[in-house]
N, C-alpha and C. Protein backbone atom coordinates (compact mmCIF):
# COMPACT_ATOMS: atom_id res chain seq x y z
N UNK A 1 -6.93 -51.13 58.50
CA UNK A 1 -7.34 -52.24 57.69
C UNK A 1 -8.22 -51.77 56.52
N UNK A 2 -9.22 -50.72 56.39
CA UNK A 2 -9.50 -50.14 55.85
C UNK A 2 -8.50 -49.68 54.26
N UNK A 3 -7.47 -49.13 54.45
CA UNK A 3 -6.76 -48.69 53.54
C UNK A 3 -5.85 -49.38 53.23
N UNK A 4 -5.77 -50.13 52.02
CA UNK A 4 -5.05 -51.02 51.45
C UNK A 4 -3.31 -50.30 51.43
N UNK A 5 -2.21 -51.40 51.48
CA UNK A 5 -0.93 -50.99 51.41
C UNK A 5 -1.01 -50.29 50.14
N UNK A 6 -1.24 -50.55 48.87
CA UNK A 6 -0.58 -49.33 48.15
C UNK A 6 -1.09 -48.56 47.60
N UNK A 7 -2.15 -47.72 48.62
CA UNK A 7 -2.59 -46.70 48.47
C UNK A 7 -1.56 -45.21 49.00
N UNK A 8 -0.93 -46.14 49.79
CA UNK A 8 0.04 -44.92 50.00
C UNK A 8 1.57 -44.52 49.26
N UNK A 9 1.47 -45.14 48.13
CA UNK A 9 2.44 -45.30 46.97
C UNK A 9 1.81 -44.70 45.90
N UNK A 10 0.36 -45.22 45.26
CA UNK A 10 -0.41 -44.41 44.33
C UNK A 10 -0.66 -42.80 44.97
N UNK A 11 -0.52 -42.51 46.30
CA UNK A 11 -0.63 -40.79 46.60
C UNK A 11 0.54 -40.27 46.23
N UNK A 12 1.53 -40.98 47.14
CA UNK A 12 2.68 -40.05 46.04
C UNK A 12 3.38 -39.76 44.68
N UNK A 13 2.70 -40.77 44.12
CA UNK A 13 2.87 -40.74 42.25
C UNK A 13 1.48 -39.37 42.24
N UNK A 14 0.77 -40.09 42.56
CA UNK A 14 -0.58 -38.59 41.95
C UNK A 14 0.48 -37.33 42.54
N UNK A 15 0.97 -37.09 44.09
CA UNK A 15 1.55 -36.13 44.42
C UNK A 15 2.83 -35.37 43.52
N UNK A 16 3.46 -36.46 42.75
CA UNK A 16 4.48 -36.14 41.71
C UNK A 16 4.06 -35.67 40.69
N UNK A 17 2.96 -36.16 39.95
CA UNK A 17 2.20 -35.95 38.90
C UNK A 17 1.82 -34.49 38.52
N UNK A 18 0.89 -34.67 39.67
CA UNK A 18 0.54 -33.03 40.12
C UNK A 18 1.22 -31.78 40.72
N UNK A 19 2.49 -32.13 40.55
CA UNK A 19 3.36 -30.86 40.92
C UNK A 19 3.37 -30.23 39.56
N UNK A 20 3.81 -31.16 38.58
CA UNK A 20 4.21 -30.78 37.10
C UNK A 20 3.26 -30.63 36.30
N UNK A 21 1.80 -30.65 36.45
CA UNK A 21 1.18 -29.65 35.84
C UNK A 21 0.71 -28.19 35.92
N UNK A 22 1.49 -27.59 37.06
CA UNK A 22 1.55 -26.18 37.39
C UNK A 22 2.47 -26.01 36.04
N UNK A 23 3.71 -26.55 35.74
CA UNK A 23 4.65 -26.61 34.86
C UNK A 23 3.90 -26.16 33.23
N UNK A 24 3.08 -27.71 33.28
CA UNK A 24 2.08 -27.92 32.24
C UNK A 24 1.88 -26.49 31.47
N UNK A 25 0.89 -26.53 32.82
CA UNK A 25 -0.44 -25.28 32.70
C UNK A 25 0.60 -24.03 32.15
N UNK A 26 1.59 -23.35 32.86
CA UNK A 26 2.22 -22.35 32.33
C UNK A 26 2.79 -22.29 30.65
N UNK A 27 3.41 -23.52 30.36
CA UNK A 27 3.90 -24.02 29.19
C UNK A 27 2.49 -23.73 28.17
N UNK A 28 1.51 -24.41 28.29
CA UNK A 28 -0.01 -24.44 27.83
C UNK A 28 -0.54 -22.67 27.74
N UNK A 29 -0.34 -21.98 28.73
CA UNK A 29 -0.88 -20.64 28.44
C UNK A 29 0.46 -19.95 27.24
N UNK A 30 1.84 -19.88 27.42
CA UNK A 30 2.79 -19.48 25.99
C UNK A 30 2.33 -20.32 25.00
N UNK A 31 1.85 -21.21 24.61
CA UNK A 31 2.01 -21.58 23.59
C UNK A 31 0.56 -20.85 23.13
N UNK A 32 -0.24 -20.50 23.92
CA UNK A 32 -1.85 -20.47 23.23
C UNK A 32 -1.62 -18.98 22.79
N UNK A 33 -0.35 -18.07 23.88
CA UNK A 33 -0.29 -16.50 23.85
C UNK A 33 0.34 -16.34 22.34
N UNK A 34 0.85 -17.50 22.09
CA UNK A 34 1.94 -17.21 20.59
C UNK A 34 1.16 -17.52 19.52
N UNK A 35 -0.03 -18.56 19.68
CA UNK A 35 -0.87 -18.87 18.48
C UNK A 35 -1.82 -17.79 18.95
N UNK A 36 -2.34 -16.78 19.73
CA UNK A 36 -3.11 -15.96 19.35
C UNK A 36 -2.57 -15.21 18.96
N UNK A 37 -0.87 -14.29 18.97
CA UNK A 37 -0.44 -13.69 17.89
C UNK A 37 -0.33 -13.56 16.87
N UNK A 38 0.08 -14.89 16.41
CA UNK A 38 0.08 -15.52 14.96
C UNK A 38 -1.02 -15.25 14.25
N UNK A 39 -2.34 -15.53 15.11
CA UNK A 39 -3.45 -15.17 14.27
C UNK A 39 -4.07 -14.20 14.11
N UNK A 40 -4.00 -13.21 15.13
CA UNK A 40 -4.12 -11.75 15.06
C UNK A 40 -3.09 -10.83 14.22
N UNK A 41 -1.87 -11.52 14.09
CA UNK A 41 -0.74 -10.44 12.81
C UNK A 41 -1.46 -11.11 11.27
N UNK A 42 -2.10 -11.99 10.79
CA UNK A 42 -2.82 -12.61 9.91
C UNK A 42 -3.40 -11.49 9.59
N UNK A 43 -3.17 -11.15 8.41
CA UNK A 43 -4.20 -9.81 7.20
C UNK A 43 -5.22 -10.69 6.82
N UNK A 44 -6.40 -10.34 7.18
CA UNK A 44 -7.53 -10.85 6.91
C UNK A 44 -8.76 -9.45 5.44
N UNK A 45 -8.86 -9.92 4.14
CA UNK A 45 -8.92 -9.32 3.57
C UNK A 45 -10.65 -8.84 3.88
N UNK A 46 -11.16 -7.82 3.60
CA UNK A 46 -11.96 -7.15 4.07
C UNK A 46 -13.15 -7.23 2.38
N UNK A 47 -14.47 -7.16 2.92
CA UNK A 47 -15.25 -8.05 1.61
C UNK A 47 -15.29 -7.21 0.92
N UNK A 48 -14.77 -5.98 0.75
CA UNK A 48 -14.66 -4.99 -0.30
C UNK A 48 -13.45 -5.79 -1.28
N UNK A 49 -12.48 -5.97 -0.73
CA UNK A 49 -11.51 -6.88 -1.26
C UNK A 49 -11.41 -8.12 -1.40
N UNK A 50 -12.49 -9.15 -1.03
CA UNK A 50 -13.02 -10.54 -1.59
C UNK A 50 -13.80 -9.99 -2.70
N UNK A 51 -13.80 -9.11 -2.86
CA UNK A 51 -14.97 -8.76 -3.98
C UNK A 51 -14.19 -8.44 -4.95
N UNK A 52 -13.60 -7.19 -4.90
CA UNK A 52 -12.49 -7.21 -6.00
C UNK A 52 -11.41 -8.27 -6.42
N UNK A 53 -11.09 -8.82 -5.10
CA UNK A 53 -10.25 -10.09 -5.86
C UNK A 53 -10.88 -10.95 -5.90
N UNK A 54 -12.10 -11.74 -6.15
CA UNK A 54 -13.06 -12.46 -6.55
C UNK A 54 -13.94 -12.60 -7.91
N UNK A 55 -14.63 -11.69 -7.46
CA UNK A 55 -15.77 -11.77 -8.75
C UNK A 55 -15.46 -10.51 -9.84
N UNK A 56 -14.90 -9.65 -9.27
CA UNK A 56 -14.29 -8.69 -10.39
C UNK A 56 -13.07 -9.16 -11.21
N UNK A 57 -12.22 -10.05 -10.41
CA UNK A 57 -10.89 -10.44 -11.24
C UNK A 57 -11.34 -11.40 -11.89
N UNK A 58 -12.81 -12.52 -11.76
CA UNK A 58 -12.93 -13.42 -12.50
C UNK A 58 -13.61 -12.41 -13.67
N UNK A 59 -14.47 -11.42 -13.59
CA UNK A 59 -14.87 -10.68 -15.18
C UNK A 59 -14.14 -9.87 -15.79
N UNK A 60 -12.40 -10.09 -15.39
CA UNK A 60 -11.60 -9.13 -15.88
C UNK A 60 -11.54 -7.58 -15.47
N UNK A 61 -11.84 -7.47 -14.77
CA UNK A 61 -12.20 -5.51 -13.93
C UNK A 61 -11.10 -5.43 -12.87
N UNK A 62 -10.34 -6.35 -12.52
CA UNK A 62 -9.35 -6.38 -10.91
C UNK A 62 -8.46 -5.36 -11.66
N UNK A 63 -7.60 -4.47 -10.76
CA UNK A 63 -6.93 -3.59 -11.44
C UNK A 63 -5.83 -3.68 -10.09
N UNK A 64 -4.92 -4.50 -10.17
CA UNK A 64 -4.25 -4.71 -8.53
C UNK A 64 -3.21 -3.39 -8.54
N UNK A 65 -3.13 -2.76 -9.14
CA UNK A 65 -2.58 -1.57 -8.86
C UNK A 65 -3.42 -0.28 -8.20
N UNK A 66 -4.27 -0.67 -7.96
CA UNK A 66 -5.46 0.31 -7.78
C UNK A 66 -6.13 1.36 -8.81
N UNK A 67 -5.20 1.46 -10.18
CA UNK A 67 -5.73 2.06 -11.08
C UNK A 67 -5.45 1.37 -12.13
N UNK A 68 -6.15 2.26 -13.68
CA UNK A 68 -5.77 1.23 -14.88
C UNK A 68 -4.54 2.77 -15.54
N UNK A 69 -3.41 3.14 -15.42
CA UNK A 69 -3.31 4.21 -15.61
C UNK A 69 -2.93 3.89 -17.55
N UNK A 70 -2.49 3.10 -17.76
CA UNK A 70 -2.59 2.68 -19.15
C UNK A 70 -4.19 2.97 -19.66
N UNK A 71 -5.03 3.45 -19.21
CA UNK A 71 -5.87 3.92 -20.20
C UNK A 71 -6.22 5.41 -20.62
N UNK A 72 -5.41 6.29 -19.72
CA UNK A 72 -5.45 7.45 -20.02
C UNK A 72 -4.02 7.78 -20.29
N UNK A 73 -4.29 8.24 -21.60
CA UNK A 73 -2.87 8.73 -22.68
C UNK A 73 -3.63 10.37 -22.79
N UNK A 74 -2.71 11.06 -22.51
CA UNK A 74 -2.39 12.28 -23.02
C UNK A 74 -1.43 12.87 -23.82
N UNK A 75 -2.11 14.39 -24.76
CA UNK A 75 -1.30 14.39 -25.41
C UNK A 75 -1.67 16.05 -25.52
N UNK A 76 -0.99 17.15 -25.73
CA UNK A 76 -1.23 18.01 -26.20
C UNK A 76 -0.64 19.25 -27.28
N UNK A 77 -1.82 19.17 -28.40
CA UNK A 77 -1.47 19.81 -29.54
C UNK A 77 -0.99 21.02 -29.42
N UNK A 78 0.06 21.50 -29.91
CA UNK A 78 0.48 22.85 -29.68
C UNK A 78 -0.43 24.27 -30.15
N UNK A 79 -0.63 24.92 -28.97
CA UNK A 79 -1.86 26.04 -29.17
C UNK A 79 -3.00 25.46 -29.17
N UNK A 80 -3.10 24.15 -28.33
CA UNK A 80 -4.38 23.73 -27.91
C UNK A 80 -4.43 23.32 -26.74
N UNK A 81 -6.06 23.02 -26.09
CA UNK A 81 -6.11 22.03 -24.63
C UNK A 81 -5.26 20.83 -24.92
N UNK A 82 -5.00 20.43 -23.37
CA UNK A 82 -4.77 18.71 -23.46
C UNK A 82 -5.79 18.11 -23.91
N UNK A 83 -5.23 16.67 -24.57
CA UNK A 83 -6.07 15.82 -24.74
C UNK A 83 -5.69 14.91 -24.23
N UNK A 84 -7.09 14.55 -22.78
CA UNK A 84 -6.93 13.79 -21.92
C UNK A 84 -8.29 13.49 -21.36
N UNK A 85 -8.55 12.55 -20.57
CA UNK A 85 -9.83 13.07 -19.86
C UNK A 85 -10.74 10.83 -20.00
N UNK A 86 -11.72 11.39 -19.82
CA UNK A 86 -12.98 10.73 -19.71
C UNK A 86 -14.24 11.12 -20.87
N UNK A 87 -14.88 10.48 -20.87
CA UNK A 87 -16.00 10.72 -21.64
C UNK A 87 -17.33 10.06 -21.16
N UNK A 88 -18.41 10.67 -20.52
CA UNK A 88 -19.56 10.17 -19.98
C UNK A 88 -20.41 9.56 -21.57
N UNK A 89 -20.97 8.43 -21.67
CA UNK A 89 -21.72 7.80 -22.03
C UNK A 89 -23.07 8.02 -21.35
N UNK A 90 -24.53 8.24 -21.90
CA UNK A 90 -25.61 8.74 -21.11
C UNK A 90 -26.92 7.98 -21.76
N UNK A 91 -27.74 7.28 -20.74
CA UNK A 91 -28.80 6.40 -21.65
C UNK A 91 -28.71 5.25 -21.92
N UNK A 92 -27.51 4.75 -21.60
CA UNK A 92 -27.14 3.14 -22.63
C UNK A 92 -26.67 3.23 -23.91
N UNK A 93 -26.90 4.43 -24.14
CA UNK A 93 -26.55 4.65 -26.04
C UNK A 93 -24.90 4.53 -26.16
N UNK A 94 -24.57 4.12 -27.25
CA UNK A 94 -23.02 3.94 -27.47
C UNK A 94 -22.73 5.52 -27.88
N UNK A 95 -23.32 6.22 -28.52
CA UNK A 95 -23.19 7.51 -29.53
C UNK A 95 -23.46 8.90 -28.92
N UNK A 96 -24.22 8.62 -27.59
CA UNK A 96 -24.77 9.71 -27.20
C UNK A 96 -23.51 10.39 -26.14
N UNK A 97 -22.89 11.41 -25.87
CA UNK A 97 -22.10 11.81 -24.87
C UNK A 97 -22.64 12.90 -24.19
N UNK A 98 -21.81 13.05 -22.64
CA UNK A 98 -22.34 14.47 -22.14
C UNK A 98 -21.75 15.61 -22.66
N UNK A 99 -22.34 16.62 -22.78
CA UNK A 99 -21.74 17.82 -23.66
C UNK A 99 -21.66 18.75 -22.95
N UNK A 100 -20.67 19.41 -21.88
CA UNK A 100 -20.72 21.18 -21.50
C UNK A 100 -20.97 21.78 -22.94
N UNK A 101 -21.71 22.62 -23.11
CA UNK A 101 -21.44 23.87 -23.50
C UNK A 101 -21.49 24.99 -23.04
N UNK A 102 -20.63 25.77 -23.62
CA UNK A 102 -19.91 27.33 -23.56
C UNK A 102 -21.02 28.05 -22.45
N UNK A 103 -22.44 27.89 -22.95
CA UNK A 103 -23.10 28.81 -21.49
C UNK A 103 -23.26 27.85 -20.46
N UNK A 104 -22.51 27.30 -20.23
CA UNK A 104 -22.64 26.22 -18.75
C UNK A 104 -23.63 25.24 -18.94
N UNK A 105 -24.66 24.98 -20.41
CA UNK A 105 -26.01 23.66 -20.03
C UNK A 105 -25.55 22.48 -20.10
N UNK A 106 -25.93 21.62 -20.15
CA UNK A 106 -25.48 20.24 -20.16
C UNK A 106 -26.42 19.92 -21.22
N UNK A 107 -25.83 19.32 -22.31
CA UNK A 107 -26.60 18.41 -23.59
C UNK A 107 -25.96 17.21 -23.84
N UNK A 108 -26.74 16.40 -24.69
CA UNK A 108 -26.64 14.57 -25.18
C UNK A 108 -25.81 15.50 -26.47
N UNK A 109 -25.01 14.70 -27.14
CA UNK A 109 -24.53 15.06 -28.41
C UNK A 109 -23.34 14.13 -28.99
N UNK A 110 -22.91 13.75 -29.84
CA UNK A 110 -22.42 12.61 -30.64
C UNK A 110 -20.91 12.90 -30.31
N UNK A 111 -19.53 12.23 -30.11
CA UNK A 111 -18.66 12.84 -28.84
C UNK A 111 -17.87 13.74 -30.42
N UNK A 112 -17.08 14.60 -29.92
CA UNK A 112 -16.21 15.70 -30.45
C UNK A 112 -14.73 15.33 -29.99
N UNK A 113 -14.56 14.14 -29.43
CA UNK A 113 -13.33 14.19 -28.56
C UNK A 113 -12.95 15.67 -28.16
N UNK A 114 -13.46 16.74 -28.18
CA UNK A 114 -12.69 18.06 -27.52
C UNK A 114 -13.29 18.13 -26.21
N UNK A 115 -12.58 19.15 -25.51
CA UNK A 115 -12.95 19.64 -24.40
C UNK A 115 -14.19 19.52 -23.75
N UNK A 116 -15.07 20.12 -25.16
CA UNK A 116 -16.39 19.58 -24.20
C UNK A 116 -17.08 18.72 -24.67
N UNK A 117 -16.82 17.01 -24.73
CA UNK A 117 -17.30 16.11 -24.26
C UNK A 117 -15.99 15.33 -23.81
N UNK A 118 -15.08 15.73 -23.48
CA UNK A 118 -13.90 14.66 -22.79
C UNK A 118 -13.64 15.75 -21.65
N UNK A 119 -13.68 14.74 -20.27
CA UNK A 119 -13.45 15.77 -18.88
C UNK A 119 -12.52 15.33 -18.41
N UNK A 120 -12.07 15.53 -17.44
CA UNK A 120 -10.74 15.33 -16.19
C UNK A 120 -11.76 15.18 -14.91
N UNK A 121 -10.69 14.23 -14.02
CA UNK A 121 -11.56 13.92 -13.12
C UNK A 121 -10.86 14.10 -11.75
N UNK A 122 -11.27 15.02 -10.90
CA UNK A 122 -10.24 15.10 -9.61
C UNK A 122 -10.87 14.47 -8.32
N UNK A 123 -10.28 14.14 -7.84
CA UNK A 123 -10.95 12.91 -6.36
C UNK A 123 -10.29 14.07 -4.99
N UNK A 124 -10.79 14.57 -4.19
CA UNK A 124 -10.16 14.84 -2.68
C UNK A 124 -10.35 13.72 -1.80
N UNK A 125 -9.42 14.30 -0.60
CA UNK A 125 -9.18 13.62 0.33
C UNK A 125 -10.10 12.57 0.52
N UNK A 126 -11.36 13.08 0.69
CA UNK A 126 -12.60 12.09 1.51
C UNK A 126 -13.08 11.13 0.32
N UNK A 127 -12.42 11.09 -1.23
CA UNK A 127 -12.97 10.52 -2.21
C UNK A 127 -14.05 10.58 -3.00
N UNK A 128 -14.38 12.14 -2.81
CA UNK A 128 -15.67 12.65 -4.27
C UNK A 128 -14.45 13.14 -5.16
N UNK A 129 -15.32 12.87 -5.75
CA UNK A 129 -14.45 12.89 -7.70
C UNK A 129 -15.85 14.41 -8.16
N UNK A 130 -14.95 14.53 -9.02
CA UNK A 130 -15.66 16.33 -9.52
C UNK A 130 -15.15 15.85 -11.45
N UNK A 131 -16.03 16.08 -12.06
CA UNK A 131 -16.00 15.98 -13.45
C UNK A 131 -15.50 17.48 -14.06
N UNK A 132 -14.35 18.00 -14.65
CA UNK A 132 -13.85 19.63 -14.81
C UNK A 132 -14.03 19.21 -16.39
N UNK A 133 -14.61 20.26 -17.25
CA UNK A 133 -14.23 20.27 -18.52
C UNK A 133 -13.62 21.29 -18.68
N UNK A 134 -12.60 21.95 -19.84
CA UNK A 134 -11.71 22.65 -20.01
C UNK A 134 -12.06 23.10 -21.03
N UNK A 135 -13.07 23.88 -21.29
CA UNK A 135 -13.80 24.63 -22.09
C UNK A 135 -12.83 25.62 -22.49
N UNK A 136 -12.80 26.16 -23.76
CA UNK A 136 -12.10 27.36 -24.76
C UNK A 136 -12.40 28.28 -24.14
N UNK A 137 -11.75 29.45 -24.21
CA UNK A 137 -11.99 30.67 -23.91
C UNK A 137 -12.88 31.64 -24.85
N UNK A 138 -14.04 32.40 -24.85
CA UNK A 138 -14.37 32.84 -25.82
C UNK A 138 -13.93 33.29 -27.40
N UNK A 139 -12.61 33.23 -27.51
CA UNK A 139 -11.77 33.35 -28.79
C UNK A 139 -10.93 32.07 -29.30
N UNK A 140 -11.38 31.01 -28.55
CA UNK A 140 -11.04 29.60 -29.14
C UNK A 140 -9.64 29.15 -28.44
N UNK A 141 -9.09 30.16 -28.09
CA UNK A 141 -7.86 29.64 -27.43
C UNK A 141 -8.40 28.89 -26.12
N UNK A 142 -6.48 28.37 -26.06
CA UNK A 142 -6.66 27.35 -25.03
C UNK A 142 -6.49 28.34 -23.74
């Protein structure tokens, strides 16, 4: 008297119910295994590269090739060095350049476009860059 007649009708619906969320539950873990793939194969750009494609591409500096190679033109005069290279600016001054000279010192001096104030620049493996000037040979040759 205690237990009303259709309590034993509502057990076996819960009993039906609850078979099929073992079902559920399995269905529920593939779908979560496939959206954590999805979001782990996602290239997530790294803030070296929010930076370059951000605030450098908005001041014009992004170079999505990784270099600007259109700014170095070479050319070389026959019975001379290449002309190629870089040119250090030193001070803030527009006029002032770095200068090898011939006994190895380093001087400020107004640029020559030659050899020694335009350098080449080589990068190794680990990414130090080395500044080479291509200084004349004591008799002017190349």
């Amino acid at each position: 008297w205690l237990i009303p007649e259709g309590t034993t009708i509502a057990g076996v619906e819960c009993a039906a119910i609850c078979s099929c969320l073992g079902a559920l539950a399995v269905a529920a873990a593939l779908v979560g295994v496939i959206l954590l793939i999805v979001e782990l194969s996602k290239k997530t750009p790294s803030p070296l590269e929010d930076f370059a494609k951000g605030q450098c591409k908005d001041a014009g500096l992004y170079m999505p090739h990784g270099a600007d190679i259109d700014s170095f033109q070479s050319y070389q005069p026959k019975g001379a060095l290449e002309k190629e290279g870089i040119s250090l600016q030193m001070g803030g001054s527009s006029s002032k350049y770095l200068q090898f000279n011939l006994d190895g010192t380093l001087s400020l001096s107004n640029a020559t476009n030659g050899p020694d104030t335009v350098f080449f620049m080589t990068t190794d493996s680990y990414g130090r860059a080395k500044f080479i000037a291509n200084l004349p040979n004591d008799d002017k040759t190349a």
